[in-house]
N, C-alpha and C. Protein backbone atom coordinates (compact mmCIF):
# COMPACT_ATOMS: atom_id res chain seq x y z
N UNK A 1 20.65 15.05 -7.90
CA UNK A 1 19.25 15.34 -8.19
C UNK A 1 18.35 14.18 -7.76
N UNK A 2 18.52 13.24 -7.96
CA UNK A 2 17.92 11.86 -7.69
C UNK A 2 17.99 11.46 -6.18
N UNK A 3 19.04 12.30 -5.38
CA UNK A 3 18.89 12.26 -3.78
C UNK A 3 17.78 13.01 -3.32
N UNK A 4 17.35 14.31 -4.38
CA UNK A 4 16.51 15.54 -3.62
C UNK A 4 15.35 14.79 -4.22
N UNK A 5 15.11 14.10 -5.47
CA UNK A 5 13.95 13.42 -5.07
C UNK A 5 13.18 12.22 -4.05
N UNK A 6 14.61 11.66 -3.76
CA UNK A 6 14.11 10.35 -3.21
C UNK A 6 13.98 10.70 -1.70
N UNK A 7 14.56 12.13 -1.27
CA UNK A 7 14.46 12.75 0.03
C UNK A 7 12.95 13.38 0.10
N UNK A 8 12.60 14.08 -0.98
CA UNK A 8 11.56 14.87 -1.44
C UNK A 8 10.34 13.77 -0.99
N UNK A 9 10.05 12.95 -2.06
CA UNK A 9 9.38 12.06 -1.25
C UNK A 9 8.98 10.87 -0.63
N UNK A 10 10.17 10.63 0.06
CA UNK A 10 10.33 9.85 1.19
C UNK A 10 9.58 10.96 2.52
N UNK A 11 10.47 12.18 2.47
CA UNK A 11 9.31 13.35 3.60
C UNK A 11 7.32 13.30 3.15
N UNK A 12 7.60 13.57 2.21
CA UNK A 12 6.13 13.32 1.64
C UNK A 12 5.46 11.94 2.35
N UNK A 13 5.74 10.78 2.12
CA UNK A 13 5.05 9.86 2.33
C UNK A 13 5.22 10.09 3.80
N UNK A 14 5.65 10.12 4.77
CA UNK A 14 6.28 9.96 6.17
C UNK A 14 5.23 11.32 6.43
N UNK A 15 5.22 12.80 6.00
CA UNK A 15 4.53 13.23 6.58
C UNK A 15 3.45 13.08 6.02
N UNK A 16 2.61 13.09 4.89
CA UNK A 16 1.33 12.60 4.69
C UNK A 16 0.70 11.20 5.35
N UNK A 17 1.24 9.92 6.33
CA UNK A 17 0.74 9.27 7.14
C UNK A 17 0.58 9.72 8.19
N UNK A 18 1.59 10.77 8.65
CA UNK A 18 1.41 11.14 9.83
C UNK A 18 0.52 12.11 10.12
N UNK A 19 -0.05 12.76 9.76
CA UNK A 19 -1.05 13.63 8.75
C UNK A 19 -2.33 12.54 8.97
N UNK A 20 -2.35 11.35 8.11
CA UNK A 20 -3.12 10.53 8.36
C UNK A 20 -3.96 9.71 9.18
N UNK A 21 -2.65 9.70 10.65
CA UNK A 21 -3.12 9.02 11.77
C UNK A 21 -3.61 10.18 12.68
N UNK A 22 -3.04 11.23 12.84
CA UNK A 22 -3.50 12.59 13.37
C UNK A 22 -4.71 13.06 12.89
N UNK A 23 -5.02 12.99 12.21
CA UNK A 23 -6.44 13.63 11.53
C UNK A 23 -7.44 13.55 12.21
N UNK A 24 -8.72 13.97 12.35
CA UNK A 24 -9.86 13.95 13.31
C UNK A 24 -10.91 13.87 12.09
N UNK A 25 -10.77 14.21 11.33
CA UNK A 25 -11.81 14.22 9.94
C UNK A 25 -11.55 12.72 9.44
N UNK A 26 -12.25 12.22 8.99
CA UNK A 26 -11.65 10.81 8.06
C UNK A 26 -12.02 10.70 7.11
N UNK A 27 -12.57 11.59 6.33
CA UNK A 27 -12.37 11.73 4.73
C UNK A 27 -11.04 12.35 4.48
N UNK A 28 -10.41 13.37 5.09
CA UNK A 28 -9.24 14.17 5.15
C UNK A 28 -7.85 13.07 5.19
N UNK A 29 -8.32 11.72 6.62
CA UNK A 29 -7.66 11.45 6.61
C UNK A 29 -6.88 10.20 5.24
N UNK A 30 -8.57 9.75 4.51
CA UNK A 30 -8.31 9.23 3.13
C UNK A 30 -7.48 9.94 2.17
N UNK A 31 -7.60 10.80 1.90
CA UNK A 31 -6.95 11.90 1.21
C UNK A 31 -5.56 11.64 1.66
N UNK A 32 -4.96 11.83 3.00
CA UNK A 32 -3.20 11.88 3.27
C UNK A 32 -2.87 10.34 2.96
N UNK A 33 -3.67 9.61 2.84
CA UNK A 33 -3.37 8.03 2.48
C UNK A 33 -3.47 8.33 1.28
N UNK A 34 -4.34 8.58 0.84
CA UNK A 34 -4.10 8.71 -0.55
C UNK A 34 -2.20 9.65 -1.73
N UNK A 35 -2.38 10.47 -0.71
CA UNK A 35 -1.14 11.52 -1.09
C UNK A 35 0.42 10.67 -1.07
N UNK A 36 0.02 9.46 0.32
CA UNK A 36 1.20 9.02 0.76
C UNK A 36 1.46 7.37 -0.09
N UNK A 37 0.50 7.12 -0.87
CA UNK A 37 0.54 6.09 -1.89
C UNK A 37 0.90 6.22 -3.27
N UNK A 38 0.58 7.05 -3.33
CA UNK A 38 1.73 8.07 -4.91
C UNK A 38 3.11 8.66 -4.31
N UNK A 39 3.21 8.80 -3.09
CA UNK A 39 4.51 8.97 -2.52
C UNK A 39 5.60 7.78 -2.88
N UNK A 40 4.26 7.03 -2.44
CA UNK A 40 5.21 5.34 -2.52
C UNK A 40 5.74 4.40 -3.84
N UNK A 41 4.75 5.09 -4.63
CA UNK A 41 4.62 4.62 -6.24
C UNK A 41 5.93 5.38 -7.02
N UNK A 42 6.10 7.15 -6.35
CA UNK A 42 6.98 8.17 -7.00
C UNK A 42 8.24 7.07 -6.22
N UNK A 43 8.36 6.44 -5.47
CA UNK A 43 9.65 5.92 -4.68
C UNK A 43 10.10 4.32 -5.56
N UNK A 44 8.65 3.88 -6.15
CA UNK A 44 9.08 2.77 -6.65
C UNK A 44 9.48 3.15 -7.93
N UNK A 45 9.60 4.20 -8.53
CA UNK A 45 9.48 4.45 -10.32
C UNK A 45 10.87 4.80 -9.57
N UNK A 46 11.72 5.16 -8.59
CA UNK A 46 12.97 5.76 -8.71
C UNK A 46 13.85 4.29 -8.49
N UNK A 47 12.91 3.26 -7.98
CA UNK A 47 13.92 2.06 -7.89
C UNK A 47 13.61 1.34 -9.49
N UNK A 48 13.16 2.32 -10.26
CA UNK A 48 13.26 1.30 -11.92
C UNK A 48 12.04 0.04 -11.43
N UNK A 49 11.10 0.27 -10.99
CA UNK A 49 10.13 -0.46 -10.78
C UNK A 49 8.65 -0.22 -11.39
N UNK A 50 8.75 0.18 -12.64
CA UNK A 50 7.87 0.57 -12.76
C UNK A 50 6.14 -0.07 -12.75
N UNK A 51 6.49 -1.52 -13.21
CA UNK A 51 5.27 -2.19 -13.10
C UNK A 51 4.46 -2.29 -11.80
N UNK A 52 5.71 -2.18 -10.73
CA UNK A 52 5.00 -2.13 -9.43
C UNK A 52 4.50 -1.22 -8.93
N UNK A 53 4.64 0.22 -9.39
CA UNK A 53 4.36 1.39 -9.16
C UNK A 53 3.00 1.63 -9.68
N UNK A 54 3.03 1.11 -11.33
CA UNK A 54 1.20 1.32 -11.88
C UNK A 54 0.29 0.09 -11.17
N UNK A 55 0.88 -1.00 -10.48
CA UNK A 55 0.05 -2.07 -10.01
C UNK A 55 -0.80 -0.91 -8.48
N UNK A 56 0.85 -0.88 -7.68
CA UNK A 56 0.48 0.03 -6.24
C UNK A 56 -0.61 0.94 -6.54
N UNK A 57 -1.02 1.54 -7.88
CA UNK A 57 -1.62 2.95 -8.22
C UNK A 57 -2.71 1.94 -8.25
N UNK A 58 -2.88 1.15 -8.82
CA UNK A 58 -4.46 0.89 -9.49
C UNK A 58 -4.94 -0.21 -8.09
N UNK A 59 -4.04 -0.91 -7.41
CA UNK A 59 -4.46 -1.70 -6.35
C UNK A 59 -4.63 -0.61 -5.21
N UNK A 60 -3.97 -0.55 -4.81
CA UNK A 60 -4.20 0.35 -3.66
C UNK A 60 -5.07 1.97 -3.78
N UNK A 61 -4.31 2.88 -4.46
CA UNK A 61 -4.85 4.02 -4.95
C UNK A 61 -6.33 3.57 -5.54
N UNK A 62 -6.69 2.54 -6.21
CA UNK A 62 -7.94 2.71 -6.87
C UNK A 62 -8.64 1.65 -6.40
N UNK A 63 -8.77 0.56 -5.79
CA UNK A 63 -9.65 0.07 -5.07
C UNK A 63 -9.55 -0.13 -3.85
N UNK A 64 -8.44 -0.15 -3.32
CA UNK A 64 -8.79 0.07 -1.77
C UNK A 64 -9.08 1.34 -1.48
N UNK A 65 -8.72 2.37 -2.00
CA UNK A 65 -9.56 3.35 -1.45
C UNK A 65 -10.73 3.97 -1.96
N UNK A 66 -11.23 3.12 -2.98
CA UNK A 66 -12.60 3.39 -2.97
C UNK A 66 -13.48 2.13 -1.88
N UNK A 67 -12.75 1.51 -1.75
CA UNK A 67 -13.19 0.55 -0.60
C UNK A 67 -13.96 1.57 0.40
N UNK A 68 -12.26 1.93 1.46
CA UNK A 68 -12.74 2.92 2.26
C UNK A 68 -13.45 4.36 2.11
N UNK A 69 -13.32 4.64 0.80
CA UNK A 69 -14.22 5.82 1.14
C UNK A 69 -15.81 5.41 1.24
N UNK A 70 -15.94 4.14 0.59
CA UNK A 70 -17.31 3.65 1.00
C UNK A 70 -17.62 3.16 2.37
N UNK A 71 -17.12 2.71 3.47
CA UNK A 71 -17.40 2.67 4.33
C UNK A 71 -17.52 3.86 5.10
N UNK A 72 -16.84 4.81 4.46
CA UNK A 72 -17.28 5.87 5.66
C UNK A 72 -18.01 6.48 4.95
N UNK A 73 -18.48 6.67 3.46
CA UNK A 73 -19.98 6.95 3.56
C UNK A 73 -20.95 6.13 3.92
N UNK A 74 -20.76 5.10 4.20
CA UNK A 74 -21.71 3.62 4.57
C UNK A 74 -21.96 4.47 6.02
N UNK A 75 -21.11 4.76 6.57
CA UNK A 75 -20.91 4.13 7.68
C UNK A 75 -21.59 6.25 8.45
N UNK A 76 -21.66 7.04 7.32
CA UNK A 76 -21.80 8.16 8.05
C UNK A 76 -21.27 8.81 9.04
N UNK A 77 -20.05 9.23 9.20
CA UNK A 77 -19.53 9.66 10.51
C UNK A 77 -19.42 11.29 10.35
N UNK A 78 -20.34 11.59 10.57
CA UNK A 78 -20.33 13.13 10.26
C UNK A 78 -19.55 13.88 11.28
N UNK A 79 -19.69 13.51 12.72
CA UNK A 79 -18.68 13.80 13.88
C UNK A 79 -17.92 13.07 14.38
N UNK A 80 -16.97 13.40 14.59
CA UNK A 80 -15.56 12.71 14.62
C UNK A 80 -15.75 12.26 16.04
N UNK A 81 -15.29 10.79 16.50
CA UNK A 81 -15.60 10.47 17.67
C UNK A 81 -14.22 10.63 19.01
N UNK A 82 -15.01 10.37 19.89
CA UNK A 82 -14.19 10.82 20.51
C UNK A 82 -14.45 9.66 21.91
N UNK A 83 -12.88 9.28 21.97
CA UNK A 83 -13.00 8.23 22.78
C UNK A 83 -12.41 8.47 24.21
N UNK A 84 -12.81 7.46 25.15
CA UNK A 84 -11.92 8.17 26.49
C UNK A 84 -11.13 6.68 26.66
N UNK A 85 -9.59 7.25 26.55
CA UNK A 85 -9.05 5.98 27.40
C UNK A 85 -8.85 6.37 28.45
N UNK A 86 -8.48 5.43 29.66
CA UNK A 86 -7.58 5.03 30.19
C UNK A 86 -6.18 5.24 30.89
N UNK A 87 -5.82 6.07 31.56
CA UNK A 87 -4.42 6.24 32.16
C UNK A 87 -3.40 4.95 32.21
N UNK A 88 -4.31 3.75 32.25
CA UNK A 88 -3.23 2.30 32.22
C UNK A 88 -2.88 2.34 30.55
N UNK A 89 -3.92 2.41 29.78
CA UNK A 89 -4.06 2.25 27.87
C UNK A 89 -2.78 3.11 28.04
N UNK A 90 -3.63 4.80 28.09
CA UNK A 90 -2.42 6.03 27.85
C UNK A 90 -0.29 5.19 27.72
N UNK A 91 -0.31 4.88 29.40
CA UNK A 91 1.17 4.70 29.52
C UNK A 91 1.30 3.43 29.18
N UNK A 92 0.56 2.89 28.69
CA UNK A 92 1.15 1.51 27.82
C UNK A 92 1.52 1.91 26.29
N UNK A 93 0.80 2.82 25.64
CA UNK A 93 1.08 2.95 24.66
C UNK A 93 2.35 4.43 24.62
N UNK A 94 2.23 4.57 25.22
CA UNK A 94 3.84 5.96 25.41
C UNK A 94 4.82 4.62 25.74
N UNK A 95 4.59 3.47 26.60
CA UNK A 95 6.37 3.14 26.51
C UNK A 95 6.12 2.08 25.38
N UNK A 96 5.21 1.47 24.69
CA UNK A 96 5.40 0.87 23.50
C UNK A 96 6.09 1.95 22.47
N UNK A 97 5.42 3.33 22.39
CA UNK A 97 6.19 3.93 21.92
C UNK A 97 7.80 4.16 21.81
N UNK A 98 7.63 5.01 23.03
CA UNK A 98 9.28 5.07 23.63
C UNK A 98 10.19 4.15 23.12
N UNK A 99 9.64 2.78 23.59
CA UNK A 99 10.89 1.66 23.14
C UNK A 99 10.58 1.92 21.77
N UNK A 100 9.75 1.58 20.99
CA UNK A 100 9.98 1.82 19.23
C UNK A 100 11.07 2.64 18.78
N UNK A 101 10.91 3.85 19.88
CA UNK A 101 11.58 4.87 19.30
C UNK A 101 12.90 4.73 19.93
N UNK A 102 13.08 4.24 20.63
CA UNK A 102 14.28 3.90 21.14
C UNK A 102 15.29 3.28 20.59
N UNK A 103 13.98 1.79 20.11
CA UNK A 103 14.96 0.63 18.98
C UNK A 103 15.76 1.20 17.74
N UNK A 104 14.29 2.19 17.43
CA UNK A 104 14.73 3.10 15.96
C UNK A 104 16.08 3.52 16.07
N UNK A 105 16.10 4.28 17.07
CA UNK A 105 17.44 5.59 17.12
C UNK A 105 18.39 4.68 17.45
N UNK A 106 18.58 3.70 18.05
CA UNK A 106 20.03 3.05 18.45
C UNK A 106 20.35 2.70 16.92
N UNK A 107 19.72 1.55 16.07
CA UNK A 107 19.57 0.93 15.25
C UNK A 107 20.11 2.23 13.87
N UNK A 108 19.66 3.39 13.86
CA UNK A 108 20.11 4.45 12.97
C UNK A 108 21.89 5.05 13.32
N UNK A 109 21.63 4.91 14.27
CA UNK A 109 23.05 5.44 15.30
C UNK A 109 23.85 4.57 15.33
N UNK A 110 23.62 3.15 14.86
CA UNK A 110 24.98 2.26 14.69
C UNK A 110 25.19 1.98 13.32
N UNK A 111 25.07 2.63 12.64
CA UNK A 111 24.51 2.52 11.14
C UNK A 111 25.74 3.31 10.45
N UNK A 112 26.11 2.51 9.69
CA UNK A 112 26.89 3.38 8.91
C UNK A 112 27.12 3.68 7.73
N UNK A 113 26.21 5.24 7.32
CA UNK A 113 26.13 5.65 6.16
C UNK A 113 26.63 5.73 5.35
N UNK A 114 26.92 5.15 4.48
CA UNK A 114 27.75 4.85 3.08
C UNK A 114 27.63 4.75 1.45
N UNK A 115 27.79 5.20 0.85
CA UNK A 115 27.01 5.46 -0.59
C UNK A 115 27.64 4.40 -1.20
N UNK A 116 26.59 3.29 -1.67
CA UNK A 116 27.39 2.05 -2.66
C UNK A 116 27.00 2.47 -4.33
N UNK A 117 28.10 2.08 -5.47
CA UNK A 117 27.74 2.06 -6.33
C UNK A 117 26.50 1.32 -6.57
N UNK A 118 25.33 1.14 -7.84
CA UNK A 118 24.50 1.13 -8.13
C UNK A 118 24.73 -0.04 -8.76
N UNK A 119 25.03 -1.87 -8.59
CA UNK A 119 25.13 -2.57 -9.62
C UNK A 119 23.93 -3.09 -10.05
N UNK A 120 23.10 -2.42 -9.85
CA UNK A 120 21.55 -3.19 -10.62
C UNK A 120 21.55 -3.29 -12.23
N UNK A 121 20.84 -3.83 -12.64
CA UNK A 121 20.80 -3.87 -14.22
C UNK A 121 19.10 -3.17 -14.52
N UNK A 122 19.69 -2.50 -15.41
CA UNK A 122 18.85 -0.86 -15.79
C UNK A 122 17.06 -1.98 -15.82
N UNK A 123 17.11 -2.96 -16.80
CA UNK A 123 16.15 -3.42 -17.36
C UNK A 123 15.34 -4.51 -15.76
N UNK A 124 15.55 -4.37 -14.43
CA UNK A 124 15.33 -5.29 -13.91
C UNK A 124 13.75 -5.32 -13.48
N UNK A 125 13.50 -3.69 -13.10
CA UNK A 125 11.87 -3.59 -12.78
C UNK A 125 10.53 -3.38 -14.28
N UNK A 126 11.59 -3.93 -15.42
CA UNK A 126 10.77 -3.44 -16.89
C UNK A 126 9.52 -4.07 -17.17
N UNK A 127 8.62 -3.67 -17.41
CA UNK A 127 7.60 -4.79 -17.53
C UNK A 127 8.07 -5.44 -18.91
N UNK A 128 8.90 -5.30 -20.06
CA UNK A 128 9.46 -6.56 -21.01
C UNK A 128 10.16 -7.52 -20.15
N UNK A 129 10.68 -7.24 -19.33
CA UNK A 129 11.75 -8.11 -18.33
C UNK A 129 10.42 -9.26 -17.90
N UNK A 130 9.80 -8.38 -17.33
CA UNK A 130 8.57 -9.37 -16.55
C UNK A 130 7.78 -9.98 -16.95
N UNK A 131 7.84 -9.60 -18.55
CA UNK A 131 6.71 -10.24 -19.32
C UNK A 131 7.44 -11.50 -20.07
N UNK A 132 9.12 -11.40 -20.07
CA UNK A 132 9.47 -12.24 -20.78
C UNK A 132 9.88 -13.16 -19.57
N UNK A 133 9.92 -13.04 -18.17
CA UNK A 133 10.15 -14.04 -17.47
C UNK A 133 8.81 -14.49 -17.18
N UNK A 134 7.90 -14.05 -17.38
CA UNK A 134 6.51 -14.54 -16.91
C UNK A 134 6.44 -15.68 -17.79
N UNK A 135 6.58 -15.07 -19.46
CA UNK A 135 5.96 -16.03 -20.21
C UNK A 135 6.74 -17.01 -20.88
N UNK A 136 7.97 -17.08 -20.26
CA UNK A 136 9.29 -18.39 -20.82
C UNK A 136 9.70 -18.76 -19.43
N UNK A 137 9.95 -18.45 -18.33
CA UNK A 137 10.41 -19.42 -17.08
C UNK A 137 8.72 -19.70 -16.14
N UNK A 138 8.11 -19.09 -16.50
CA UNK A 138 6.90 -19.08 -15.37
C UNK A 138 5.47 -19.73 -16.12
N UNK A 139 5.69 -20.20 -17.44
CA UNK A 139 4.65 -20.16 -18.12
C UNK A 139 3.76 -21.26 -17.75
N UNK A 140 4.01 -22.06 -17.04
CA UNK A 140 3.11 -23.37 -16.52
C UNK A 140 2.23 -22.68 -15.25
N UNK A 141 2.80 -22.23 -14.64
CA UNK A 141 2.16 -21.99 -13.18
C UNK A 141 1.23 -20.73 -14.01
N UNK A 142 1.49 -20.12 -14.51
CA UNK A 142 0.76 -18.71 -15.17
C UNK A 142 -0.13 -19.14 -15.55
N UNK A 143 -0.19 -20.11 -16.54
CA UNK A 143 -1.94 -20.65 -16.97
C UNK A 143 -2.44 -21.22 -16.30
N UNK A 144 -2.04 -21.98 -15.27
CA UNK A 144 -2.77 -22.43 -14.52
C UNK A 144 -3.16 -22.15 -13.51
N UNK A 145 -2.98 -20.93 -12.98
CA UNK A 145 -3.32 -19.70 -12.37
C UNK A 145 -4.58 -19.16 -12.82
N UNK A 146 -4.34 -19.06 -14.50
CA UNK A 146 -5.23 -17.87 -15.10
C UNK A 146 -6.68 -19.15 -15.37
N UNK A 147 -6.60 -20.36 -15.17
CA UNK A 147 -7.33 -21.31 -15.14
C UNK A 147 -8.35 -21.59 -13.59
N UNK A 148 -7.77 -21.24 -12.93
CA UNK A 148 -7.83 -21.14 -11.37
C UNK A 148 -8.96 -20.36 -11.54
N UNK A 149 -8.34 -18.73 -11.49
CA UNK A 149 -9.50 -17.72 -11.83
C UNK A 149 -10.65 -18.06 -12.77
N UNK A 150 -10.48 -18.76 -13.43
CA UNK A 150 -11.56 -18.78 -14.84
C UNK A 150 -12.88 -19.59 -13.68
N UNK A 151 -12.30 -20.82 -13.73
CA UNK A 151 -13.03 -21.87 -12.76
C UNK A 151 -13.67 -21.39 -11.29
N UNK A 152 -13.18 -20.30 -10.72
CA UNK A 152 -13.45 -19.12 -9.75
C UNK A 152 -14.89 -18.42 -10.08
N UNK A 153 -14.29 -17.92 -10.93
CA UNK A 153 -15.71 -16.97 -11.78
C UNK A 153 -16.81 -18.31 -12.52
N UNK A 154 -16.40 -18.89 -12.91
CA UNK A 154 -17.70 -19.98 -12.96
C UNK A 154 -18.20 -19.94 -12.01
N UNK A 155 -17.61 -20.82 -11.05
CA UNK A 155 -18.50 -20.98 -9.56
C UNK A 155 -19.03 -20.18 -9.02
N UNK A 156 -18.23 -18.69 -8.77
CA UNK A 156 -19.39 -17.55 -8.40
C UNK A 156 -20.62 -17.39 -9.60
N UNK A 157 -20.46 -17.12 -10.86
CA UNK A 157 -22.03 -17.15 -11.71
C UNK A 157 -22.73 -18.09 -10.95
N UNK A 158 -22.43 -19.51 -11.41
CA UNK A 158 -23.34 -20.72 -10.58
C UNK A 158 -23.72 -20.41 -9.64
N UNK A 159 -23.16 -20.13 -8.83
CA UNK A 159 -23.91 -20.29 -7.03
C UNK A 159 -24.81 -19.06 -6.85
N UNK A 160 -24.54 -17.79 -7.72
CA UNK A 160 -25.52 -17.09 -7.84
C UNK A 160 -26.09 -16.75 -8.64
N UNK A 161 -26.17 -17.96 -9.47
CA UNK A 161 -27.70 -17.59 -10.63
C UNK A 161 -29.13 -18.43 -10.13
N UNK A 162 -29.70 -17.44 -10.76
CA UNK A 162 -31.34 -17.75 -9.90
C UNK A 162 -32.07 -18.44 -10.07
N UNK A 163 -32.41 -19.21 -9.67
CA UNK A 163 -33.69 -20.41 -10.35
C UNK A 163 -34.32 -20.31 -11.02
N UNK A 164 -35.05 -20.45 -11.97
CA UNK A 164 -36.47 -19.71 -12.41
C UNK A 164 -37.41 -20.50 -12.01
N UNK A 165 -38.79 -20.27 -11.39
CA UNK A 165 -39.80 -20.81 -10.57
C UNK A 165 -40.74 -21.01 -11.59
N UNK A 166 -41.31 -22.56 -11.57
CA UNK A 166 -42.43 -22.59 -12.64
C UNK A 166 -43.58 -22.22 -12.01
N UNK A 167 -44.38 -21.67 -12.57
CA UNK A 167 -45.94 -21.80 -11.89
C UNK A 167 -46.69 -20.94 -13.03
């Protein structure tokens, strides 16, 4: 069962980019990025990762793509553009291809598929795991990290707070 998911969406993410780069719309194509980043999140919750999976959701899923969907309303592209290359561009990028695809398939084809037992330890992607290595092996660099930032956000207030003008 855990093969038909991790097959399930592994296809998902693979065809929702491809989906992505094909697209002619580019709100549409936000959307298959979007589809193919919960693909990636459903792939990390199957490696027992879960902290990295709600980070991927809220970093990527929630501000980078409100990033981009603001530029392309910034940016208005109501018609999809349309570019002319090149016959030299064209066959440069078919044998960059080609060889990619070339490297790929040899590289799969000498490969030999083999199912290993699973020796991971259940608790490794836990956020208690991470919270207790954060805050007993990591705890020096962590505050002074979270000190970093503090002193960060000072300096941005400062540099942009406003004068007040007498007169």
């Amino acid at each position: 069962m855990t093969q038909v998911f991790f097959y399930g969406l592994s296809a998902l993410a693979i065809a929702s980019s491809l989906m992505m780069l094909f697209q002619r719309n580019a709100m549409y194509s936000v959307l298959y990025l979007l589809v193919c980043f919960f693909s990636v999140a459903g792939l990390y919750i199957m490696l027992n990762a879960q902290f990295l999976a709600v980070v991927h959701i809220i970093v990527y899923a929630g501000a980078i793509m409100v990033l981009f969907l603001y530029v392309l309303m910034f940016l208005n592209l109501n018609t999809p553009a349309a570019f002319s290359k090149s016959n030299m561009l064209r066959m440069a990028a078919m044998l960059t291809g080609g060889s990619i695809f070339l490297l790929l398939f040899s590289a799969f084809y000498r490969t030999q598929l083999i199912v290993m037992p699973d020796p991971m330890n259940e608790n490794v992607g836990s956020v208690q795991t991470l919270g207790k290595v954060l805050f007993n092996d990591y705890l020096i660099p962590f505050e002074l990290t979270s000190v970093l930032f503090l002193s960060a956000m000072v300096g941005v207030v400062i540099i942009n707070k406003k004068d007040k003008v007498n007169g």
